[in-house]
Structure formats: C-alpha cells, structure tokens
C-alpha atoms as a PDB file:
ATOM      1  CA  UNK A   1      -5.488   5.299   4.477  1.00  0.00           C
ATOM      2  CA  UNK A   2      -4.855   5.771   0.953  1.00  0.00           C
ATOM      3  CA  UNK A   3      -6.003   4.593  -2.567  1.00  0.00           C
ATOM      4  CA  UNK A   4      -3.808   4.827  -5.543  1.00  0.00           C
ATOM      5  CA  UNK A   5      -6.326   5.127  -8.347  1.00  0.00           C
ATOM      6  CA  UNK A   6      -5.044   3.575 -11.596  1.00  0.00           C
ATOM      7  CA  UNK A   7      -6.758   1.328 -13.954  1.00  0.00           C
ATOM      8  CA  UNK A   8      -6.160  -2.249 -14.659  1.00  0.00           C
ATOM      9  CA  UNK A   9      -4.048  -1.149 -17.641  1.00  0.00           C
ATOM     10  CA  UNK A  10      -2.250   1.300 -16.029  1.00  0.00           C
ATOM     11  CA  UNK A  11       1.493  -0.743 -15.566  1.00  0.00           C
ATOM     12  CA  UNK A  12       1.511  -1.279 -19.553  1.00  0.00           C
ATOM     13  CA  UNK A  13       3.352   0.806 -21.559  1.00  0.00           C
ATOM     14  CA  UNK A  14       0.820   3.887 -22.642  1.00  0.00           C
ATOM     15  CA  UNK A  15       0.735   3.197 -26.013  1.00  0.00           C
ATOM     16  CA  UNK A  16      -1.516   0.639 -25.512  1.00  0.00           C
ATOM     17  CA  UNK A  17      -3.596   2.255 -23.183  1.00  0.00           C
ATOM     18  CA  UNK A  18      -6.673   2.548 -25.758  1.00  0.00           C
ATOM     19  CA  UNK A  19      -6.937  -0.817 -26.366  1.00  0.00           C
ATOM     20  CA  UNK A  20      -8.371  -1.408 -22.907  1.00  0.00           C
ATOM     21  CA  UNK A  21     -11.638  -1.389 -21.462  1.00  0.00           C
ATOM     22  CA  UNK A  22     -11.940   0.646 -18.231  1.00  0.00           C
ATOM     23  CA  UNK A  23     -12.668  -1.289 -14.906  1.00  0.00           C
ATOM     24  CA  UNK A  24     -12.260   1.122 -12.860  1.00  0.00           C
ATOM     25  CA  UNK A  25     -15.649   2.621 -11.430  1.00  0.00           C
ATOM     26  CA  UNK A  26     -16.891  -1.077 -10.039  1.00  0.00           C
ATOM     27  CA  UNK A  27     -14.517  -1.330  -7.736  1.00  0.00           C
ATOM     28  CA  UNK A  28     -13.593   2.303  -6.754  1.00  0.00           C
ATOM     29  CA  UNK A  29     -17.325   2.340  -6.015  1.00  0.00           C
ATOM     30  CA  UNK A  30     -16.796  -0.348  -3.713  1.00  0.00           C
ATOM     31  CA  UNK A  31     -13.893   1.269  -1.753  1.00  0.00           C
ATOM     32  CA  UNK A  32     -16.004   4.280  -1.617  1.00  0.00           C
ATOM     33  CA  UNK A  33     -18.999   2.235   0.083  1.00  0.00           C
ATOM     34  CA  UNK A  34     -16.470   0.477   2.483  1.00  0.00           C
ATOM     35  CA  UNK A  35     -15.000   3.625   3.611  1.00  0.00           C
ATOM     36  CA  UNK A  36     -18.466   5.052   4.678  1.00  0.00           C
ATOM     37  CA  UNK A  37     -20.076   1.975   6.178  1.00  0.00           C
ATOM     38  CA  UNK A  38     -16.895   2.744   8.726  1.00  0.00           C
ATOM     39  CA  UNK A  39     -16.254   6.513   8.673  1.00  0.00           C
ATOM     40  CA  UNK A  40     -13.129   6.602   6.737  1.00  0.00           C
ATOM     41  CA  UNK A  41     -11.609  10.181   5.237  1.00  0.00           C
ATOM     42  CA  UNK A  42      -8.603   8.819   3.365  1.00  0.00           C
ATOM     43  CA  UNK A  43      -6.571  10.385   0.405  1.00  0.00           C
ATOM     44  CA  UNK A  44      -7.167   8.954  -3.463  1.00  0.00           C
ATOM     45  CA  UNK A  45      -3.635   9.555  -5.169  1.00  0.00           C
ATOM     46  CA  UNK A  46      -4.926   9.680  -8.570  1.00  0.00           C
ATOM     47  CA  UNK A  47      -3.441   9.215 -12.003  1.00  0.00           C
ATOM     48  CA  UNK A  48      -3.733  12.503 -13.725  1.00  0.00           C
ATOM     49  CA  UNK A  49      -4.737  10.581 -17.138  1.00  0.00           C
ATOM     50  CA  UNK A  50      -7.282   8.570 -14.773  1.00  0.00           C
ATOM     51  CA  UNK A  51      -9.152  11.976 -14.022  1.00  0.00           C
ATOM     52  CA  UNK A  52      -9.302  13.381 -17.500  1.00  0.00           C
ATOM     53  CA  UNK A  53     -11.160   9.939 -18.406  1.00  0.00           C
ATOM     54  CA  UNK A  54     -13.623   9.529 -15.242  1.00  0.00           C
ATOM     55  CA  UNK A  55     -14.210  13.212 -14.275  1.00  0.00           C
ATOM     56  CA  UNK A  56     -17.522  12.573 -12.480  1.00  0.00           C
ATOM     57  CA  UNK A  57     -16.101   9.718  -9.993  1.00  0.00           C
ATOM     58  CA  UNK A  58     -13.318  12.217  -8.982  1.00  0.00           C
ATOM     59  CA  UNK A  59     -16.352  14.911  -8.427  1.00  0.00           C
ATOM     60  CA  UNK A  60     -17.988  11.821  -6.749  1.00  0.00           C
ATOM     61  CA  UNK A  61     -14.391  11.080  -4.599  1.00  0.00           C
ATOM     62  CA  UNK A  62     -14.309  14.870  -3.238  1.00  0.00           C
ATOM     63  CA  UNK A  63     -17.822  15.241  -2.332  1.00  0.00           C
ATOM     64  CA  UNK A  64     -17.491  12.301  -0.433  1.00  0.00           C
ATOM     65  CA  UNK A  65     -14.962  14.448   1.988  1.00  0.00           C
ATOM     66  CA  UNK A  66     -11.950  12.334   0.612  1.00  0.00           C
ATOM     67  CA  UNK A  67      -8.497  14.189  -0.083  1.00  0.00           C
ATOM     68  CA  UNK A  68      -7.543  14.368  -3.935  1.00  0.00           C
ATOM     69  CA  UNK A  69      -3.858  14.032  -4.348  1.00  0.00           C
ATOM     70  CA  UNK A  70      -1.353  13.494  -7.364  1.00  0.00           C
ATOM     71  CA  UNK A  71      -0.167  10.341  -8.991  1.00  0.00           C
ATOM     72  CA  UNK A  72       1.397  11.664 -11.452  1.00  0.00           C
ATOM     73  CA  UNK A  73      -0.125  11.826 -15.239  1.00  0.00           C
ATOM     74  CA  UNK A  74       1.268   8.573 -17.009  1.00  0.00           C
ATOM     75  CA  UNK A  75       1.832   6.014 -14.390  1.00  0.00           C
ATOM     76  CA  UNK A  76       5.084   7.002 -15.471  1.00  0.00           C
ATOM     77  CA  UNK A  77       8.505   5.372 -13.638  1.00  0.00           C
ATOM     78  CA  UNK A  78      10.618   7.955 -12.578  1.00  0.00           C
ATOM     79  CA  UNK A  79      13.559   5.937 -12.526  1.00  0.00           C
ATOM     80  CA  UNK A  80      13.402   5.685 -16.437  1.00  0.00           C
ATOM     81  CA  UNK A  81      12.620   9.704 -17.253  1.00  0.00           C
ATOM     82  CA  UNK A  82      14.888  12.851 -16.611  1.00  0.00           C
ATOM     83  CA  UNK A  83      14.149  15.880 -14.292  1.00  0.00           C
ATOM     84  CA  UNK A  84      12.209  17.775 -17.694  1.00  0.00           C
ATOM     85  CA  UNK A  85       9.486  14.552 -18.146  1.00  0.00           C
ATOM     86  CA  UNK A  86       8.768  14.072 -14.679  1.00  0.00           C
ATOM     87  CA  UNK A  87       8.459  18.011 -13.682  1.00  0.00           C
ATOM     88  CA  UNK A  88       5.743  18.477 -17.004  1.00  0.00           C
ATOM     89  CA  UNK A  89       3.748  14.974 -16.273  1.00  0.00           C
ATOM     90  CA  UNK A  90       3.704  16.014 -12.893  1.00  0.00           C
ATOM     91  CA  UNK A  91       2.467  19.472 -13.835  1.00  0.00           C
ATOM     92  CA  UNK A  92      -0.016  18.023 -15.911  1.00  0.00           C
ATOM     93  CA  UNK A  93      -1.563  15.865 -13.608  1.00  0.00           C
ATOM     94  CA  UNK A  94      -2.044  18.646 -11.127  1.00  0.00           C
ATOM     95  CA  UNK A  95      -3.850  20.815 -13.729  1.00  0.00           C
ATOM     96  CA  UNK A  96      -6.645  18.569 -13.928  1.00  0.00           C
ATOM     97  CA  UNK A  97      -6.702  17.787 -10.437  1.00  0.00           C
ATOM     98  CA  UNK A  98      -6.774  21.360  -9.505  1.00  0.00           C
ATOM     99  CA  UNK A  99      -9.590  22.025 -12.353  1.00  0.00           C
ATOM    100  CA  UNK A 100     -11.928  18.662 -11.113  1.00  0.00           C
ATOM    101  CA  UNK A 101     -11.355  19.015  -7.481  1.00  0.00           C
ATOM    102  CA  UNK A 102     -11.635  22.928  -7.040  1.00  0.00           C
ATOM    103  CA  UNK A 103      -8.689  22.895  -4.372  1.00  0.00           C
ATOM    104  CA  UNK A 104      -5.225  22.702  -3.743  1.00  0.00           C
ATOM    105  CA  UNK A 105      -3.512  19.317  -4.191  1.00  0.00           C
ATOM    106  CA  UNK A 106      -0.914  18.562  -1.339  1.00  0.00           C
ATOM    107  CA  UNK A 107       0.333  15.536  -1.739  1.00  0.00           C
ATOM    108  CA  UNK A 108       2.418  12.969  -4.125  1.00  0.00           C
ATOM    109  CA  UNK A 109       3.000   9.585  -4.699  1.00  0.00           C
ATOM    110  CA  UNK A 110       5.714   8.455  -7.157  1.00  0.00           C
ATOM    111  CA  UNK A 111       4.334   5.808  -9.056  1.00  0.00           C
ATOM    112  CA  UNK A 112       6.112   2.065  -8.403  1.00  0.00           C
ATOM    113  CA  UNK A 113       7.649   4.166  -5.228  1.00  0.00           C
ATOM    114  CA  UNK A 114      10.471   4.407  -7.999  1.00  0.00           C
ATOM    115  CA  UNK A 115      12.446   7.365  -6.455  1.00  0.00           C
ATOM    116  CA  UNK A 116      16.077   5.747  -5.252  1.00  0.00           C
ATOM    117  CA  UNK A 117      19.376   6.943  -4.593  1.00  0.00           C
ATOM    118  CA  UNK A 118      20.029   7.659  -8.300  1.00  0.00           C
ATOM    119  CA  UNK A 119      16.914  10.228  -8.892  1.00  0.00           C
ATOM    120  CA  UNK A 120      16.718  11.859  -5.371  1.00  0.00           C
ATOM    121  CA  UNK A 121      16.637  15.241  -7.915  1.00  0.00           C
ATOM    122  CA  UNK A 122      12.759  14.431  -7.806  1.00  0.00           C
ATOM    123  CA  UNK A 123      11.817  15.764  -4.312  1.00  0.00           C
ATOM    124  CA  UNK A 124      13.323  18.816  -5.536  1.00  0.00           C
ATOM    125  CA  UNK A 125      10.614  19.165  -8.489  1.00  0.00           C
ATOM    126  CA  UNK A 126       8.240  17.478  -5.718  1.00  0.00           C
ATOM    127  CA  UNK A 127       8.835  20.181  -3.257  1.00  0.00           C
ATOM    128  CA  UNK A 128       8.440  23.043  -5.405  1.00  0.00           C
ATOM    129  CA  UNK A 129       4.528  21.786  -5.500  1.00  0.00           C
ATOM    130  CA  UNK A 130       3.577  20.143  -2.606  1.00  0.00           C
ATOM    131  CA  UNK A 131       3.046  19.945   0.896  1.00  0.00           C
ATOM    132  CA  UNK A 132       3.787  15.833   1.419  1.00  0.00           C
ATOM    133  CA  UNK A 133       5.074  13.088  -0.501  1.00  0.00           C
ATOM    134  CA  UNK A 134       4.817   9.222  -0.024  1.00  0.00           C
ATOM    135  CA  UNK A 135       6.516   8.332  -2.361  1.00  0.00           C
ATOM    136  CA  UNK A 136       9.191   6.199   0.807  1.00  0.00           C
ATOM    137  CA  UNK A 137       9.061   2.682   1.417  1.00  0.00           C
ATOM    138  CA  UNK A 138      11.576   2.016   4.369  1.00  0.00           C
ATOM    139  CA  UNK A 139      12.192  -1.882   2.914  1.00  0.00           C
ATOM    140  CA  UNK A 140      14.992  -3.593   1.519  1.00  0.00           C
ATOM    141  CA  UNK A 141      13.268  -4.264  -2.003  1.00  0.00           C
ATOM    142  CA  UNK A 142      13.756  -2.444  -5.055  1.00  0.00           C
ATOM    143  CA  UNK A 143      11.693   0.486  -4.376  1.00  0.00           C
ATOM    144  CA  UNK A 144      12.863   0.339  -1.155  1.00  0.00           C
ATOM    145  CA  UNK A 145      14.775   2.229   1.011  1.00  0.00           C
ATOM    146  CA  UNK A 146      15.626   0.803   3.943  1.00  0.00           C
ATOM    147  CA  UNK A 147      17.661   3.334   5.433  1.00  0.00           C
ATOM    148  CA  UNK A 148      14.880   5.899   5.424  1.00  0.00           C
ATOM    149  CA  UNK A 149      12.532   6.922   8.649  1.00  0.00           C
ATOM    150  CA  UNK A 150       9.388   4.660   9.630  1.00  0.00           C
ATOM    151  CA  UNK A 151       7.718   7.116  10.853  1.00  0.00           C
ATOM    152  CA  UNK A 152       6.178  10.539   9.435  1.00  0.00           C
ATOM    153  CA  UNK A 153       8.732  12.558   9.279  1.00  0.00           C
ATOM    154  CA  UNK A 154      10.042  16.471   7.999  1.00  0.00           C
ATOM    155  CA  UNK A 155      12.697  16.043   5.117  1.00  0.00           C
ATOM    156  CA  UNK A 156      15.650  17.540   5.295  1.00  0.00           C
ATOM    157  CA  UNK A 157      16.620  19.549   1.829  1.00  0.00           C
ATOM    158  CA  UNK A 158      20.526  17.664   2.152  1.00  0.00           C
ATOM    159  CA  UNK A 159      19.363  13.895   2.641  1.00  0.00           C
ATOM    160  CA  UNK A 160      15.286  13.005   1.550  1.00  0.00           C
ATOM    161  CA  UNK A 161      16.107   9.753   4.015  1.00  0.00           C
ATOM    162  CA  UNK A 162      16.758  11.885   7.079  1.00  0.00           C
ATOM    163  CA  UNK A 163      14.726  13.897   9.417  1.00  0.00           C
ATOM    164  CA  UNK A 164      15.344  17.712   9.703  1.00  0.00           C
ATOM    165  CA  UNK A 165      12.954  19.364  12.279  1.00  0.00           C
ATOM    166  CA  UNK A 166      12.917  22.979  10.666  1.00  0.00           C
ATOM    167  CA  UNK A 167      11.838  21.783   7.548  1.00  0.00           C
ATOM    168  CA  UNK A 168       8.353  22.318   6.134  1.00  0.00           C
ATOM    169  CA  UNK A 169       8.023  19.599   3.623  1.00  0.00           C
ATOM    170  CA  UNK A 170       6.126  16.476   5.250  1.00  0.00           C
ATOM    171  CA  UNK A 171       7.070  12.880   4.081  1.00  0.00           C
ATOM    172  CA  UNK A 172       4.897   9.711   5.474  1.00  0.00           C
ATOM    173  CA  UNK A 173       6.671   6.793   4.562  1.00  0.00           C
ATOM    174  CA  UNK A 174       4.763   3.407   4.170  1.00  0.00           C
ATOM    175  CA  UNK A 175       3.711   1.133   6.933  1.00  0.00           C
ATOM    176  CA  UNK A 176       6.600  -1.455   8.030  1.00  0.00           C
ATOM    177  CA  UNK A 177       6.951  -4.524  10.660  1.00  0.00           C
ATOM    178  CA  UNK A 178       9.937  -4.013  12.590  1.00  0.00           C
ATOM    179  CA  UNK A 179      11.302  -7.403  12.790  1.00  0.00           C
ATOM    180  CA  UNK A 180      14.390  -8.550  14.777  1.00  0.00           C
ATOM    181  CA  UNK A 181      17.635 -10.074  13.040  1.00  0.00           C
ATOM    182  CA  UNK A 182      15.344  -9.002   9.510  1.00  0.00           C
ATOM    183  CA  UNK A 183      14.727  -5.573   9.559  1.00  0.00           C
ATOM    184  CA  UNK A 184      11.665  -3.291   7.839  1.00  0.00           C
ATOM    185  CA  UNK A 185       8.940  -5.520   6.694  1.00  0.00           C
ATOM    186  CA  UNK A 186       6.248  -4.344   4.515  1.00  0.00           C
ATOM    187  CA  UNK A 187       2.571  -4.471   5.280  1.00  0.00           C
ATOM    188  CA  UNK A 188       1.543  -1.402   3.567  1.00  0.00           C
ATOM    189  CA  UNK A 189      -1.240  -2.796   0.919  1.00  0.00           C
ATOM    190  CA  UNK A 190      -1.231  -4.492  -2.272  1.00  0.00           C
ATOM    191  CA  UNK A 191       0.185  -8.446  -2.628  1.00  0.00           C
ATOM    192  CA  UNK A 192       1.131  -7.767   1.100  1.00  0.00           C
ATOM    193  CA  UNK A 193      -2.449  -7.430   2.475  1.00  0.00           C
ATOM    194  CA  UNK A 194      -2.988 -10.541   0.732  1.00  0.00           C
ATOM    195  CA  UNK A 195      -0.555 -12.725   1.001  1.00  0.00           C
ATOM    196  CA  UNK A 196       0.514 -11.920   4.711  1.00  0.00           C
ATOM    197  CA  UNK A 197      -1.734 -13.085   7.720  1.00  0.00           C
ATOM    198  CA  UNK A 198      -4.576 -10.603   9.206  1.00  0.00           C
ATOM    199  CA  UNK A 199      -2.795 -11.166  12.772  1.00  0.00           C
ATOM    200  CA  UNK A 200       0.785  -9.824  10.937  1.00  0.00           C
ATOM    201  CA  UNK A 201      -0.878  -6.502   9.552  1.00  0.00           C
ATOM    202  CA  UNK A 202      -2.264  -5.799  13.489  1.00  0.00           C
ATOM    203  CA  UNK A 203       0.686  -6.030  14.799  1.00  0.00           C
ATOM    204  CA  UNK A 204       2.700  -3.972  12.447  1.00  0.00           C
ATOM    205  CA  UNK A 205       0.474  -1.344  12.648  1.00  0.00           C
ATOM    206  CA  UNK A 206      -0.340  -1.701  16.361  1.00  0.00           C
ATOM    207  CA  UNK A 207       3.544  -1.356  16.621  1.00  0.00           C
ATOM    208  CA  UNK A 208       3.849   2.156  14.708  1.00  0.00           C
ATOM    209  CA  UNK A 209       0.687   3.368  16.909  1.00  0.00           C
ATOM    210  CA  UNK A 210       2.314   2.651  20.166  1.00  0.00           C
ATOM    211  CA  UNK A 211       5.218   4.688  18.748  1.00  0.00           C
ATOM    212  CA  UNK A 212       2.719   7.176  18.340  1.00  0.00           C
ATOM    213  CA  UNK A 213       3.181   7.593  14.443  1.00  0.00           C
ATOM    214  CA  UNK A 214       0.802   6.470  11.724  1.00  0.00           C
ATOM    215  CA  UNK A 215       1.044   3.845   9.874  1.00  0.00           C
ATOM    216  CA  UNK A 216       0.303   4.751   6.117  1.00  0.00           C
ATOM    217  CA  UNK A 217      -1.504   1.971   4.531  1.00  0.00           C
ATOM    218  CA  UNK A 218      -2.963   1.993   0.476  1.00  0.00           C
ATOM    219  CA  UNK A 219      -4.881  -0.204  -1.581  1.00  0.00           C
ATOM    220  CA  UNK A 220      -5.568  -0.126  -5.728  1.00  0.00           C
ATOM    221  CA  UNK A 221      -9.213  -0.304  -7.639  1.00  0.00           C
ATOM    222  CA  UNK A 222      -7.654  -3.698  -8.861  1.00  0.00           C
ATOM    223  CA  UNK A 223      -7.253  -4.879  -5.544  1.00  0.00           C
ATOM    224  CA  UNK A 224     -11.395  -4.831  -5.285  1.00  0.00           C
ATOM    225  CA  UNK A 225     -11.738  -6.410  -9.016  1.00  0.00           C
ATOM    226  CA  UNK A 226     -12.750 -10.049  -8.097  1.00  0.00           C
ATOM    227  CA  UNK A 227     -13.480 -10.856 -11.810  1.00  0.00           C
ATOM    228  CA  UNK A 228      -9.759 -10.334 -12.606  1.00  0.00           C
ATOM    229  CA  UNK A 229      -7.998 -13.495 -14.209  1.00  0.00           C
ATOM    230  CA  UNK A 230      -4.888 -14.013 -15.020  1.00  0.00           C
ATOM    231  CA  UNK A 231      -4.013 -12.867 -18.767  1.00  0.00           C
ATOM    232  CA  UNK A 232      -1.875 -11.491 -21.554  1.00  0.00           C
ATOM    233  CA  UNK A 233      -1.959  -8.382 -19.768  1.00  0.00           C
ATOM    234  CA  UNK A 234      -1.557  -9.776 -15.831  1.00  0.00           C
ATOM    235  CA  UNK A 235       0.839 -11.929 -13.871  1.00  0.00           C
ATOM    236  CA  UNK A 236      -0.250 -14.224 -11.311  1.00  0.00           C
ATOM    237  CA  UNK A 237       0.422 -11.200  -8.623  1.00  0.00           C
ATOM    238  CA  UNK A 238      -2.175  -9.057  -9.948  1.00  0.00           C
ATOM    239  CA  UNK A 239      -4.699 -11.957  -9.211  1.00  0.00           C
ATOM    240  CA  UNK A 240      -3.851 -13.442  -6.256  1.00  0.00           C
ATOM    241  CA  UNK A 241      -5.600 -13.781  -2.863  1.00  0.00           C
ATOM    242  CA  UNK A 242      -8.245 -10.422  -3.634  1.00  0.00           C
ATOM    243  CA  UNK A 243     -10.832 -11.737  -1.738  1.00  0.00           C
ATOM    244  CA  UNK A 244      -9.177 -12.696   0.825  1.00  0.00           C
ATOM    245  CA  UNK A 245      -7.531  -9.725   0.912  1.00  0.00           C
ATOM    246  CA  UNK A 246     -10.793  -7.767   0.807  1.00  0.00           C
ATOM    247  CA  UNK A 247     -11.946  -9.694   3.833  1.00  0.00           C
ATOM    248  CA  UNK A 248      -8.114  -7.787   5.651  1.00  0.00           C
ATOM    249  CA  UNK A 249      -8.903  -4.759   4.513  1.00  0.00           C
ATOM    250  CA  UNK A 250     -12.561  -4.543   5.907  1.00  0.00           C
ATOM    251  CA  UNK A 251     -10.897  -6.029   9.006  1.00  0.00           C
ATOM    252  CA  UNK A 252      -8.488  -3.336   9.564  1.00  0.00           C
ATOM    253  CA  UNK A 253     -10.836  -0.969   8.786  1.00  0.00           C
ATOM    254  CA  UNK A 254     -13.227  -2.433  11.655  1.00  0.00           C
ATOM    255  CA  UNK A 255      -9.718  -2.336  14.257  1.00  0.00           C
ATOM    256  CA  UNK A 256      -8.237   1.073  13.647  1.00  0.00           C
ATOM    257  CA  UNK A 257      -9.656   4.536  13.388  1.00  0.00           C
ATOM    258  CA  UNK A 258      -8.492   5.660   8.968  1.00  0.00           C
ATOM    259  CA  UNK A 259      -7.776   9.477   7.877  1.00  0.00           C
ATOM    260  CA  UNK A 260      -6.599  11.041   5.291  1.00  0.00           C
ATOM    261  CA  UNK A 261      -2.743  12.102   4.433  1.00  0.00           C
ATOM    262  CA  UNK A 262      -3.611  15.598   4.695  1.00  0.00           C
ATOM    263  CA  UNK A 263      -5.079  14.910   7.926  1.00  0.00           C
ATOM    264  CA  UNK A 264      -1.887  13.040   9.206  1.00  0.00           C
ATOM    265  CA  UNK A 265       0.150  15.823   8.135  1.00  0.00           C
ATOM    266  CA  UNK A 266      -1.743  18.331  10.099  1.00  0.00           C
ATOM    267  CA  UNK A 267      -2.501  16.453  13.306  1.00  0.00           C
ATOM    268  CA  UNK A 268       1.967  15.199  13.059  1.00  0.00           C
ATOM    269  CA  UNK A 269       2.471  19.472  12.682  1.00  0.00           C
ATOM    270  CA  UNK A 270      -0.319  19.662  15.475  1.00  0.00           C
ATOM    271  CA  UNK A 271       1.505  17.287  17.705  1.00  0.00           C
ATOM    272  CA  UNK A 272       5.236  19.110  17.231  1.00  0.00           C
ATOM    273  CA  UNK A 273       3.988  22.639  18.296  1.00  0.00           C
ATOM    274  CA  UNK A 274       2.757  21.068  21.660  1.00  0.00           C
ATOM    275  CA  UNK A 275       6.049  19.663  22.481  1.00  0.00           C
ATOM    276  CA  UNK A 276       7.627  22.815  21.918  1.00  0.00           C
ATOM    277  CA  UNK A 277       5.083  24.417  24.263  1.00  0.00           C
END
C-alpha cells in the first residue's frame, strides 16, 4: 500500500502554489487512523516541497512505522524537464527527507507516472539513488506502459520494461486486471478505486496474489478530502465518487493483509534466494 502525499494544489503550476491554503493534515490524519485500526505498514511517497512545509506530520508518518519515500520536490512532470532539473529536484527532495526522517530513502515515484519511452534516461538518475522505483503503470494510457511487467520485477540496465534477474534495482509496477481480448486494466487507486466496482478491485488483486506477486495499490490526501468541490482549481475528476471510494478502500483494507514497498522489496529478494536454494 502506498500514499502519494501531495496537496490539493499540488497539479498547478508552482507559481501559484502560495496562493493556496493547505488541506493536507485532515485527511492524511485520516489515512493514518485507517491504517492502524487494520495494521497497515505502507510507504508515503512524499513531495519533497510537502515535507519542508508539514515537518511534524512526516515526524508523525515515521513514528507511526510507515516507510518515507521520494516524490520528487515540485510535483514536477518529467516528461517536460531535462536529465539536469529532474536529477537536482530529485536531490532536493531527498535532502529533506533524509534530514526529517533520520534514514535512508529507498524508493521513487515519478510524479503523473510520466516516465515513457522518450525519457527512459530517468531510471538512470533514479538508480544512482535508490533501491526501487514505481514509477510503471503496465496500461495502455498515457502514462502507461503496457508492454512493461505486472509483476515486481528486477530492471534490466538495457530495457527499464524488461526483467533481468542479476540486477539489483527493484521496480513494482502498479496493480492491473488482466482482462481477455483488452489487456492491462488499472485498479491501482485514485479515479479507479472510485469509479470501478468493489467486486472489480478483488479480483484484480486476488489475480496478482494467486500469481504470487503483489499488487501495488496508492491513494492521495485528496482522495480522503470529502469537503472538496469542484472549482477554478479542480475538474470534475478530482471530486468524484470520494466517499464512495473511501468506503473501497476501507474494504480492501479489511480483505487483504497491506505492507510497505520496502517491505515488498525485501520479502520479493527473500523469495528469489529460496528458489535458488
């Protein structure tokens, strides 16, 4: 289970960034409560600019046994900045995640999933600093890429979308529905908890677990924000369906046994020095 914390400003440009009120603690709080009341470690990807602002509720995330991992700084799209902005936005973030969390940060998630075919130069910087991305969603959409592994998976240093055993660098792709005659369908989180049906996201997930993968799943703050309306700022997809979706989320939560990325990573690396045994 993951959260990508990011405020309810955070897909506007960052120039106007300031002119927003924070509602961010509310409903992080309320993830944090949900995730006790059913024993869930998971990992917070977390906007670096996010912890410089709310210091004490990453202090409060860690010491809650969560994993802090990177988001990047700026909420920034990779597919619109060169190897130089991405490499020092992703250095900053890490700074202050090192400096609030006390510990080394493992993992990555491009923001928007915005790595494609044009900037695969990114898990080179990625590599060079982490462990694990998850930064893959194996969909046909346009963050997707359908082509990639399902399943958690080592990363070969020639082709990010295939799977090369002797490598060290972890990635853990998004949760998908194998569907026949249509291919990868996403259930991960987001509009997709709440617009698809509670039996869909079972099975999906079900069907990576009897593969015996994973299935990465994440949610946002906003996605807990049941005052949000539709304004200037929003489009009706921000909005939609949160508490129903809620109502999925606890439900999954109440089916299937949650842990963090880091976890995954070690129990997958776990799992591979058996079968060599």
């Amino acid at each position: 289970m993951s959260v990508d914390l990011e405020d309810h400003y955070s897909h506007l440009p960052f120039s106007t960034w300031e002119k927003f009120d924070s509602k961010l603690i509310g409903p992080t709080r309320k993830i944090l409560e949900l995730f006790k009341s059913y024993n869930v470690e998971a990992t917070f990807f977390i906007l670096g600019y996010i912890a410089d602002k709310h210091p004490s509720l990453i202090e409060e995330i860690k010491s809650q046994g969560h994993e802090i991992a990177s988001h990047g700084y700026f909420h920034t799209n990779v597919k619109k900045i060169n190897r130089e902005s991405f490499e020092s936005d992703l250095l900053r973030s890490l700074d202050v995640l090192r400096k609030i969390s006390g510990e080394k940060v493992l993992g990555f998630r491009a923001p928007y999933f915005s790595i494609n075919n044009k900037n695969l130069w990114a898990f080179d910087i990625i590599k060079k600093y982490f462990r694990y991305d998850s930064s893959i969603f194996p969909v046909k959409l346009h963050y997707g890429h359908s082509e990639a592994p399902r399943q958690i998976y080592r990363m070969s240093d020639n082709n990010p979308f295939q799977e090369d055993p002797s490598s060290s660098f972890v990635e853990i792709p998004l949760a998908t529905l194998r569907l026949n005659g249509i291919g990868n369908f996403p259930i991960a989180g987001g509009i997709y908890v709440r617009v698809l049906p509670f039996r869909l996201l079972k099975i999906g997930i079900k069907q990576m677990n009897k593969s015996g993968f994973p299935a990465m799943c994440y949610m946002h703050p906003g996605d807990f924000d049941t005052e949000r309306s539709v304004g200037s700022q929003y489009s009706p997809y921000y909005s939609f369906g949160i508490k129903g979706g809620i109502k999925k989320i606890e439900g999954l939560l109440k089916n299937f046994r949650f842990a963090s990325a880091r976890n995954a990573v070690m129990i997958h690396a776990l799992g591979e020095e058996k079968s060599k045994k």
